[in-house]
PDB file of N, CA and C in Angstrom:
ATOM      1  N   UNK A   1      51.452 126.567 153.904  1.00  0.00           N
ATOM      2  CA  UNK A   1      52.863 126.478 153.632  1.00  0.00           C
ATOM      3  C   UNK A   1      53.589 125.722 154.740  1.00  0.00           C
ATOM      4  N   UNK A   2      53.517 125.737 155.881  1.00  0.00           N
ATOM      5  CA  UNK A   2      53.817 125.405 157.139  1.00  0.00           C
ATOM      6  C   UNK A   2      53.412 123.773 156.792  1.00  0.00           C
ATOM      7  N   UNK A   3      52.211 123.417 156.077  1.00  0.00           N
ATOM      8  CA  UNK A   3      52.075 121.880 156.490  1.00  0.00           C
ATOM      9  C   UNK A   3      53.247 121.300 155.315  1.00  0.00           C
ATOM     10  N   UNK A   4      53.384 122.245 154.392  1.00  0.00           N
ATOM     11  CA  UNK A   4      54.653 121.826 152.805  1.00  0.00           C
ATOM     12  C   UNK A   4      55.853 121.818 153.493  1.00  0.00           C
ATOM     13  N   UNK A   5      56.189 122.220 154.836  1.00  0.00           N
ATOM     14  CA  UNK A   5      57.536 122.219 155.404  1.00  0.00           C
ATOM     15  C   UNK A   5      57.655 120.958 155.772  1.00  0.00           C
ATOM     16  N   UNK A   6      56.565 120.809 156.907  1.00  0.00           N
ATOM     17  CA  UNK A   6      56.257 120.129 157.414  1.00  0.00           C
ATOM     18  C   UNK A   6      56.524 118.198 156.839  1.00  0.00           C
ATOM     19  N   UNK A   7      56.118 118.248 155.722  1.00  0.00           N
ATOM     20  CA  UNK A   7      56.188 116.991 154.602  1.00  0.00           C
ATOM     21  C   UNK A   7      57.576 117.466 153.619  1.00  0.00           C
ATOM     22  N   UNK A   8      58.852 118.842 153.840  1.00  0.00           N
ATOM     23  CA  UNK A   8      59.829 118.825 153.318  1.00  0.00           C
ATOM     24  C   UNK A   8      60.431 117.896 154.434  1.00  0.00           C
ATOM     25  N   UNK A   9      60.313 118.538 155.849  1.00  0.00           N
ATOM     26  CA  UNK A   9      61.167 117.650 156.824  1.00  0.00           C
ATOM     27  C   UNK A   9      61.242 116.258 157.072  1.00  0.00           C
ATOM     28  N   UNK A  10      59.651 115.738 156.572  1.00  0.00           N
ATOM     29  CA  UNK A  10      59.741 114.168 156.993  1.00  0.00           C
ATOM     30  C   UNK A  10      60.063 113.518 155.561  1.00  0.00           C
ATOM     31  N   UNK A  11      59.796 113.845 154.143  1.00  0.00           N
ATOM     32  CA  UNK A  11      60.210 112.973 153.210  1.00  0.00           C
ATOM     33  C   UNK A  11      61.852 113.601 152.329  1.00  0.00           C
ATOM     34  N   UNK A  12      61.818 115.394 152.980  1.00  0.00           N
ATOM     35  CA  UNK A  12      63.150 115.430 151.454  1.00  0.00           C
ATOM     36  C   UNK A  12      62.928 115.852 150.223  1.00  0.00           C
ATOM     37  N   UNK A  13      63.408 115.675 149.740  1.00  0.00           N
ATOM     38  CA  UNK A  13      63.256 115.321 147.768  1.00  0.00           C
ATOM     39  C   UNK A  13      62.703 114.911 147.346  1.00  0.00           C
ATOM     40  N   UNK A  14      61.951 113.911 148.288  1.00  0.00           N
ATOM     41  CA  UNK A  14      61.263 113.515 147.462  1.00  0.00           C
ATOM     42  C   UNK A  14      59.397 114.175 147.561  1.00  0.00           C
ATOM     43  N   UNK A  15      59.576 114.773 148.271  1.00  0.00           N
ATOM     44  CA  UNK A  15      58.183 115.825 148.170  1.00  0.00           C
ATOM     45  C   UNK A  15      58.132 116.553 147.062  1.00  0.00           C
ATOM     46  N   UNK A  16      59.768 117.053 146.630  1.00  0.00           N
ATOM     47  CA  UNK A  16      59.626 117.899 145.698  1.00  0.00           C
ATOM     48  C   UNK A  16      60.005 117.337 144.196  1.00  0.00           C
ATOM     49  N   UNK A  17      60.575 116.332 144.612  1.00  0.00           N
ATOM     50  CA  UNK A  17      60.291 115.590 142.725  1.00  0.00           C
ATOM     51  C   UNK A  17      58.274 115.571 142.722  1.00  0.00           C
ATOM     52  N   UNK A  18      57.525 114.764 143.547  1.00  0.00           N
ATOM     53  CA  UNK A  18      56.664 114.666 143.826  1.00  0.00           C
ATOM     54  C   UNK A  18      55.742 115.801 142.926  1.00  0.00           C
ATOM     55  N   UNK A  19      56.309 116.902 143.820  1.00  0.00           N
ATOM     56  CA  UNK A  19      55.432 117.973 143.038  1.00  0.00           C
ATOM     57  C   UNK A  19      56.212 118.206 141.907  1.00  0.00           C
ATOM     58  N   UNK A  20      56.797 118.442 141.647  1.00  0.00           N
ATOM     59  CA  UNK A  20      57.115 118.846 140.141  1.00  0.00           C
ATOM     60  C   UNK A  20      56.866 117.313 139.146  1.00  0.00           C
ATOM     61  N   UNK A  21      56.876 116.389 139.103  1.00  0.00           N
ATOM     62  CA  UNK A  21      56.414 115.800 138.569  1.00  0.00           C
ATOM     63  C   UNK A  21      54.771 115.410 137.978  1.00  0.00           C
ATOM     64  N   UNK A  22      54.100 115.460 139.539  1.00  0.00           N
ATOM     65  CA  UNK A  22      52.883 116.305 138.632  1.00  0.00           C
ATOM     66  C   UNK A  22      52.385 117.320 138.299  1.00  0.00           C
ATOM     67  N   UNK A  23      53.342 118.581 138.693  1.00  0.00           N
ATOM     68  CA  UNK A  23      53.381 119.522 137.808  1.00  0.00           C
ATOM     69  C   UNK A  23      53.242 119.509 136.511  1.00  0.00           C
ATOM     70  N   UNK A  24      54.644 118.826 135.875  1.00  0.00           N
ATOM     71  CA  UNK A  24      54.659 118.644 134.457  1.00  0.00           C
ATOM     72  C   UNK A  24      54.118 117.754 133.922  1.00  0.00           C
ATOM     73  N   UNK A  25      53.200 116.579 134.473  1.00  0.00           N
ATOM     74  CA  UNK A  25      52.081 115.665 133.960  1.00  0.00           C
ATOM     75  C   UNK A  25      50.720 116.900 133.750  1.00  0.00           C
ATOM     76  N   UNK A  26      50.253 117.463 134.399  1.00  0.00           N
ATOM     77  CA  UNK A  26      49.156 118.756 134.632  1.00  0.00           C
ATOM     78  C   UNK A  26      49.005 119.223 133.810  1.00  0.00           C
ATOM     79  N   UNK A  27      50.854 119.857 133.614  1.00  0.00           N
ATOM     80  CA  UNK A  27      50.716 121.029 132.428  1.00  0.00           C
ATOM     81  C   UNK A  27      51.106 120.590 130.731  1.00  0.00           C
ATOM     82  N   UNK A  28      51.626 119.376 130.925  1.00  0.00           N
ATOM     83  CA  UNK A  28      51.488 118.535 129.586  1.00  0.00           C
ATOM     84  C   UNK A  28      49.862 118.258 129.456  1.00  0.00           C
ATOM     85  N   UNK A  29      49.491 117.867 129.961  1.00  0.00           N
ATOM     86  CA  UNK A  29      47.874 117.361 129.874  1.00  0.00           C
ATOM     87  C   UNK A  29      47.003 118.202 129.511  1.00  0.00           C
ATOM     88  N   UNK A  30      47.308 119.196 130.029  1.00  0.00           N
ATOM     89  CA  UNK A  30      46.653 120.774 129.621  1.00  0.00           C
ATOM     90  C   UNK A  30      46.543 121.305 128.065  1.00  0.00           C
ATOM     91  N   UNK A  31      48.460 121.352 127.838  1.00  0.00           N
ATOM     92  CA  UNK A  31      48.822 121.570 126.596  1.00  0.00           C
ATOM     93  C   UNK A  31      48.668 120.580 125.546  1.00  0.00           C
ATOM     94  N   UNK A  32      48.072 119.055 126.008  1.00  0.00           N
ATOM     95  CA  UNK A  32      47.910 118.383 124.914  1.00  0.00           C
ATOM     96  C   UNK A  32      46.250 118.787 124.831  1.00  0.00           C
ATOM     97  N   UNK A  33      45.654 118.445 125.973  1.00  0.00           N
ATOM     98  CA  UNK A  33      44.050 119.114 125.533  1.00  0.00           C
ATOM     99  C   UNK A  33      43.869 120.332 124.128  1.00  0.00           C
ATOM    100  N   UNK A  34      44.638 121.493 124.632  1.00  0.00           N
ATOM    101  CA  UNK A  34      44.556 122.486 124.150  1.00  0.00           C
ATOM    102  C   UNK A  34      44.931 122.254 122.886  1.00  0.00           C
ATOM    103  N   UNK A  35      45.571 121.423 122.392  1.00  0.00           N
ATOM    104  CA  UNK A  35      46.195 121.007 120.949  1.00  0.00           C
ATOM    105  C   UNK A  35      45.235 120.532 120.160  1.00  0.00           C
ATOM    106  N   UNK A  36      44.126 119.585 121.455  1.00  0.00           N
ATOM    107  CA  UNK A  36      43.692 118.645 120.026  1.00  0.00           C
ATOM    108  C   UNK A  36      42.381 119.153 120.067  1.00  0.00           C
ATOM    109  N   UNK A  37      42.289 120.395 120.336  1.00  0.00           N
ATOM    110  CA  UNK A  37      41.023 120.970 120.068  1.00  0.00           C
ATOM    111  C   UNK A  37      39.973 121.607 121.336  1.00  0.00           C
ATOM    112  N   UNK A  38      40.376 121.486 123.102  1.00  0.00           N
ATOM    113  CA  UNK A  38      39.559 121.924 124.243  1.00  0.00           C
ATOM    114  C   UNK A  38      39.635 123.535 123.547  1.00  0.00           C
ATOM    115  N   UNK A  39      38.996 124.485 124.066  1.00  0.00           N
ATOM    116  CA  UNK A  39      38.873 125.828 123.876  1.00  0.00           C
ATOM    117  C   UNK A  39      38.704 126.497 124.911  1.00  0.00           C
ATOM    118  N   UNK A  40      40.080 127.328 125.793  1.00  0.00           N
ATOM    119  CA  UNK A  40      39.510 127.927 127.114  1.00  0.00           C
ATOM    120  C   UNK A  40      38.928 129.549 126.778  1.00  0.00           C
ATOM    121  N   UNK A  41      38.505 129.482 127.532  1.00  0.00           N
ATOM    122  CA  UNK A  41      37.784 130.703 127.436  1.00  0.00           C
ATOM    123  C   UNK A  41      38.282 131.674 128.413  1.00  0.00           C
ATOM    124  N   UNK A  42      38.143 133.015 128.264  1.00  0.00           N
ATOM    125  CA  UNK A  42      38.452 134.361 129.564  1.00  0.00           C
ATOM    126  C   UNK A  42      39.772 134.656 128.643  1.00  0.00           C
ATOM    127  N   UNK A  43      40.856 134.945 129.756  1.00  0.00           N
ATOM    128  CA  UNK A  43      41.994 135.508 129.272  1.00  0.00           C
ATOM    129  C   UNK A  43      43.057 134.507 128.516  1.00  0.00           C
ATOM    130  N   UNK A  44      42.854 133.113 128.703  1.00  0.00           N
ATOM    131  CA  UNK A  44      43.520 131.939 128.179  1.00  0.00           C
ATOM    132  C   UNK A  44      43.457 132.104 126.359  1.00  0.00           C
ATOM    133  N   UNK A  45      42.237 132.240 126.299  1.00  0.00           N
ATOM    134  CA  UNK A  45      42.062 132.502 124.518  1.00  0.00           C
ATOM    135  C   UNK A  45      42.949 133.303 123.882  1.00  0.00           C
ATOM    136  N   UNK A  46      43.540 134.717 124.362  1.00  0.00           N
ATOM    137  CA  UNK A  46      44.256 135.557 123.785  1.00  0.00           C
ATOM    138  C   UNK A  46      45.407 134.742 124.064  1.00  0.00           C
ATOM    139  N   UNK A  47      46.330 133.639 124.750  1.00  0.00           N
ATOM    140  CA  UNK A  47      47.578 133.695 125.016  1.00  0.00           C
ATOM    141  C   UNK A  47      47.728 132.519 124.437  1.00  0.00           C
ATOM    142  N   UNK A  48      49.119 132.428 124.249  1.00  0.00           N
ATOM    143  CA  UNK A  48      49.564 130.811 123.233  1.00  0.00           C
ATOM    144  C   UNK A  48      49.558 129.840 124.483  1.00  0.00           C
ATOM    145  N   UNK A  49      49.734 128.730 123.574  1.00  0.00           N
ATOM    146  CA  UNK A  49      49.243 127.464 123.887  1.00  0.00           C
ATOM    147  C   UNK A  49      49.842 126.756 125.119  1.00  0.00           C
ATOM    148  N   UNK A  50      50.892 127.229 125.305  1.00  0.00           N
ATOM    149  CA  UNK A  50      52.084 127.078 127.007  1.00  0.00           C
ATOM    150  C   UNK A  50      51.127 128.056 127.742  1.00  0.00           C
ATOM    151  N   UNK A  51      50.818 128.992 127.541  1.00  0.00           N
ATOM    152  CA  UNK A  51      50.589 130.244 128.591  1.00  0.00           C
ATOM    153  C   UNK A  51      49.041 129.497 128.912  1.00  0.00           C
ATOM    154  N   UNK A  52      48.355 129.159 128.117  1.00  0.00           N
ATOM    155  CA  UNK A  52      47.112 129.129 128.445  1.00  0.00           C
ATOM    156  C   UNK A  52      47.078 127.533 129.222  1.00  0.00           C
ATOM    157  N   UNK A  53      47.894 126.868 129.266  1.00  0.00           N
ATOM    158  CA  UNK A  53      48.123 125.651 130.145  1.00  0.00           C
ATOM    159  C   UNK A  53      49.013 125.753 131.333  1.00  0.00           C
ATOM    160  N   UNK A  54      49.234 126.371 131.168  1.00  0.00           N
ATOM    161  CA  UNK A  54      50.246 127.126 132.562  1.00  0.00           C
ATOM    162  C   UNK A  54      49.403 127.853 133.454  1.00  0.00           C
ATOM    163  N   UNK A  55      48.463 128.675 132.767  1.00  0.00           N
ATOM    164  CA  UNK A  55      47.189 129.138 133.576  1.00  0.00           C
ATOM    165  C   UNK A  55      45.901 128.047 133.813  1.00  0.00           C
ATOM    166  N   UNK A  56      46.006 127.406 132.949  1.00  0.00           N
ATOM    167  CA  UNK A  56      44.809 125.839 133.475  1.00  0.00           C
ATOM    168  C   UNK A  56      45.710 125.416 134.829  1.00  0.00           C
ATOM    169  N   UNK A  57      46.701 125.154 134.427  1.00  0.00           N
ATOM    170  CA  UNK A  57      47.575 124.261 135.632  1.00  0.00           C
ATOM    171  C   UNK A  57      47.161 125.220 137.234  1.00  0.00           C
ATOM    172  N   UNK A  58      47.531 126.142 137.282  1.00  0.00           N
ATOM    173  CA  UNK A  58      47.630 126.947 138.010  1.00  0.00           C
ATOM    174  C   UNK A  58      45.692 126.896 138.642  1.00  0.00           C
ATOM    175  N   UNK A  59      45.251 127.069 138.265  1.00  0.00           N
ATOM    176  CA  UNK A  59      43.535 126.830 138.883  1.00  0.00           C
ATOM    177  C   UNK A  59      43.295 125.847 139.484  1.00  0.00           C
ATOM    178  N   UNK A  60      44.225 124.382 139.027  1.00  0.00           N
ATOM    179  CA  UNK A  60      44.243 123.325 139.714  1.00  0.00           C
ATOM    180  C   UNK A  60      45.064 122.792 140.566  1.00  0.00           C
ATOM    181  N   UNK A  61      45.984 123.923 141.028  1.00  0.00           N
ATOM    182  CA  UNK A  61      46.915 123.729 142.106  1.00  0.00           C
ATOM    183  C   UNK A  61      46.350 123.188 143.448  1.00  0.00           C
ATOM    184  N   UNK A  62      45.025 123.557 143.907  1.00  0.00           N
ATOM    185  CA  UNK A  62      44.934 123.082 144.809  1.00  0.00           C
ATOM    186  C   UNK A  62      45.073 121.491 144.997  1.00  0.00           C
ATOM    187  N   UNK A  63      44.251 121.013 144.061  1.00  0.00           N
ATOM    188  CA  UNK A  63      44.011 119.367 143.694  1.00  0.00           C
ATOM    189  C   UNK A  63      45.643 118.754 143.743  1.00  0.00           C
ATOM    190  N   UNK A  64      46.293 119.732 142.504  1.00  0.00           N
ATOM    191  CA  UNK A  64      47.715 119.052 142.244  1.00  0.00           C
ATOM    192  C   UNK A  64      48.525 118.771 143.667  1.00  0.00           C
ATOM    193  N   UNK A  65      48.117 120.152 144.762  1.00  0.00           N
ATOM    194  CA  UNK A  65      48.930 119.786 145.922  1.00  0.00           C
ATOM    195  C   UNK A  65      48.197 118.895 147.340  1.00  0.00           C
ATOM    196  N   UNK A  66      47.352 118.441 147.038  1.00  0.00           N
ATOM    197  CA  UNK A  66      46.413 117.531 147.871  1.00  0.00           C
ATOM    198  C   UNK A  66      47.151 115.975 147.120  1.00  0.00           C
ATOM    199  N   UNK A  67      47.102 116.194 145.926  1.00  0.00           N
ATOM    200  CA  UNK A  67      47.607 114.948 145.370  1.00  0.00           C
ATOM    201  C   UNK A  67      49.151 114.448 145.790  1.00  0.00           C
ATOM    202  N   UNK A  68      49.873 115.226 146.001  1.00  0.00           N
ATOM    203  CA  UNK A  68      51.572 115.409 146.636  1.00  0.00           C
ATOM    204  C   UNK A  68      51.376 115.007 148.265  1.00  0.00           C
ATOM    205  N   UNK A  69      50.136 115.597 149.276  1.00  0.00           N
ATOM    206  CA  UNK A  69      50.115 115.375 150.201  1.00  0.00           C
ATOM    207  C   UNK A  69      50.122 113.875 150.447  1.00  0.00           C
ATOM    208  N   UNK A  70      49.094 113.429 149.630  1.00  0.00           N
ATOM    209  CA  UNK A  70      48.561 112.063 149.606  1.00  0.00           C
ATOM    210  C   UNK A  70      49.656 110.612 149.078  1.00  0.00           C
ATOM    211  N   UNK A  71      50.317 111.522 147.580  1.00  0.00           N
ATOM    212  CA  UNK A  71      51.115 110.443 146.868  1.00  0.00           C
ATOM    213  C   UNK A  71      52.200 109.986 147.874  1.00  0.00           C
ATOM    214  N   UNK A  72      52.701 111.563 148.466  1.00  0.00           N
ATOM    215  CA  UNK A  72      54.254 111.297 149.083  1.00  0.00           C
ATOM    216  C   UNK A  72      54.355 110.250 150.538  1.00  0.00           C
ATOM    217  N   UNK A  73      53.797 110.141 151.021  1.00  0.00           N
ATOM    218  CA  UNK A  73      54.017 109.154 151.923  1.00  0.00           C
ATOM    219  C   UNK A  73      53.461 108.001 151.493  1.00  0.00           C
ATOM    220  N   UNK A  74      52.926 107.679 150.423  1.00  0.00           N
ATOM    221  CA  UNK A  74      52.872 106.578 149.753  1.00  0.00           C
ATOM    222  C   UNK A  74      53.780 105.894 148.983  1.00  0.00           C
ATOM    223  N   UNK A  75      54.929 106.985 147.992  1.00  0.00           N
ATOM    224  CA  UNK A  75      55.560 106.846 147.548  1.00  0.00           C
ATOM    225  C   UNK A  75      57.010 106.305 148.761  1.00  0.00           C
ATOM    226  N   UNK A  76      56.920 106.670 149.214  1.00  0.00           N
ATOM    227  CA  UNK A  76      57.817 106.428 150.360  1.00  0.00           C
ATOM    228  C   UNK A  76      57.355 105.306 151.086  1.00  0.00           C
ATOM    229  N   UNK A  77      56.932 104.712 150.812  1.00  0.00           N
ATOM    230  CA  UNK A  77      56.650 103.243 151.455  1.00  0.00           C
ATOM    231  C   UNK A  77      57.509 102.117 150.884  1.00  0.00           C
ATOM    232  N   UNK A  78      57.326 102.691 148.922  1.00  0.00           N
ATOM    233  CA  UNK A  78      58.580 101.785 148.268  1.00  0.00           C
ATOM    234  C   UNK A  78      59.920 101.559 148.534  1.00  0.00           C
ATOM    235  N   UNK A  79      60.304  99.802 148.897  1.00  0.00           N
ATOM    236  CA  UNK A  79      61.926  99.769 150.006  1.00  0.00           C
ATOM    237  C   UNK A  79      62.614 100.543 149.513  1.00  0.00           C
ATOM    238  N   UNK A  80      62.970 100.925 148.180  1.00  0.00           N
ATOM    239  CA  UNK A  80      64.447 101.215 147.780  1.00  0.00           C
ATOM    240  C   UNK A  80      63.977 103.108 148.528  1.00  0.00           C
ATOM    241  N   UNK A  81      62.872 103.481 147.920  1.00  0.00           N
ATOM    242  CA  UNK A  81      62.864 104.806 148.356  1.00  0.00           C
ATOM    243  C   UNK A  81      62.995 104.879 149.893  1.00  0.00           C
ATOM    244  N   UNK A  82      62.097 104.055 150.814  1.00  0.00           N
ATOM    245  CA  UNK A  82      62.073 104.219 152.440  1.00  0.00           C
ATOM    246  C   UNK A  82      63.704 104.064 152.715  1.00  0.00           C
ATOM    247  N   UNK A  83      64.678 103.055 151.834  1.00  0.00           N
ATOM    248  CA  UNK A  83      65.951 102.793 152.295  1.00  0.00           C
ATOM    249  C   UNK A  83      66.681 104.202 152.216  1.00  0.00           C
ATOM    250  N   UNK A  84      66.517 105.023 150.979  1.00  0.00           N
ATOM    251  CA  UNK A  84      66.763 106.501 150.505  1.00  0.00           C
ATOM    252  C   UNK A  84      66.527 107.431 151.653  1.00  0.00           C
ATOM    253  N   UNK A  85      65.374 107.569 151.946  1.00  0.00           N
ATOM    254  CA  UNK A  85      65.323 108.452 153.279  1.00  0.00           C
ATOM    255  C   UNK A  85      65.720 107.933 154.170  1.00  0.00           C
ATOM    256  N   UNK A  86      65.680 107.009 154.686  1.00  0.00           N
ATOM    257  CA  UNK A  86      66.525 106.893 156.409  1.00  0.00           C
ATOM    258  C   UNK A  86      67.922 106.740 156.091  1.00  0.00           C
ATOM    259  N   UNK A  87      68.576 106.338 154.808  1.00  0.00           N
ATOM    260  CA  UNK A  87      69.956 106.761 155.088  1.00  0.00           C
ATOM    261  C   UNK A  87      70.231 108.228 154.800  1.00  0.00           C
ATOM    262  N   UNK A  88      69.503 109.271 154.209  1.00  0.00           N
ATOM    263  CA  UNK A  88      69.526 110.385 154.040  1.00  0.00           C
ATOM    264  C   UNK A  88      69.128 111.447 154.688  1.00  0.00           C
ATOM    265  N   UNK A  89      68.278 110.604 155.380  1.00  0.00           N
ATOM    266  CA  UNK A  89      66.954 112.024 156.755  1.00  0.00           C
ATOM    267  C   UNK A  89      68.049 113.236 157.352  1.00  0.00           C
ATOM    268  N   UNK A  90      69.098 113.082 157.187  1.00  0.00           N
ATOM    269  CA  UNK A  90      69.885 114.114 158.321  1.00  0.00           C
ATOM    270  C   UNK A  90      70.641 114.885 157.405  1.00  0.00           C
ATOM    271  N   UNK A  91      70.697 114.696 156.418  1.00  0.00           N
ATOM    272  CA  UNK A  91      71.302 115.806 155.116  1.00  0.00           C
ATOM    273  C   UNK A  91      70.482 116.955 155.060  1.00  0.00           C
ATOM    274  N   UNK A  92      69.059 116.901 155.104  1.00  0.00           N
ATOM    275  CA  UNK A  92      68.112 118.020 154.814  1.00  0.00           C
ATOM    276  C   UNK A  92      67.702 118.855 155.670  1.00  0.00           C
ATOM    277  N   UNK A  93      68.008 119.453 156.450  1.00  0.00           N
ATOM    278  CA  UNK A  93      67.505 120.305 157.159  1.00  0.00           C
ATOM    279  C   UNK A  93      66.898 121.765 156.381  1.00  0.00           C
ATOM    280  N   UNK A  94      65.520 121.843 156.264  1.00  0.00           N
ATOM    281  CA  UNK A  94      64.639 123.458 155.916  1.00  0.00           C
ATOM    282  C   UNK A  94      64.641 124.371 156.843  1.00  0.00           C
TER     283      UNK A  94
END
């Protein structure tokens, strides 16, 4: 949690569009699997079709937040975004 501060203080908002954006790529991806026929198995089978992709999502949190570590200072390389944070860096304090 400490290193998620850590990457709130140096990028902002944009860590956290970051993650929630592939959040909801994850858990769309999940719920379209599950539509067109994947079959999870364990406790996913009894629950509808959000719940049981919400729990896929969730197993792959680790990946999803390695992927945020990695994207976000990449994403922040793009001018208009790098221009975004340095005129903004001092609004955010966590």
């Amino acid at each position: 949690m400490a290193r998620f501060k850590t990457l709130m203080l140096e990028y902002g908002p944009l860590a956290l569009v970051t993650n929630y954006v592939i959040f909801g790529l994850v858990l769309v991806g999940f719920y379209a699997a599950i539509r067109l026929g994947f079959q999870p198995s364990g406790a996913g089978e009894q629950a509808g079709t959000w719940a049981a992709a919400y729990a896929a999502s969730q197993v792959v949190k680790p990946l999803r937040l390695a992927a945020v570590f990695v994207l976000t200072p990449l994403i922040a390389r793009i001018p208009p975004v790098a221009r975004f944070i340095e005129r903004n860096k001092h609004k955010w304090n966590f």
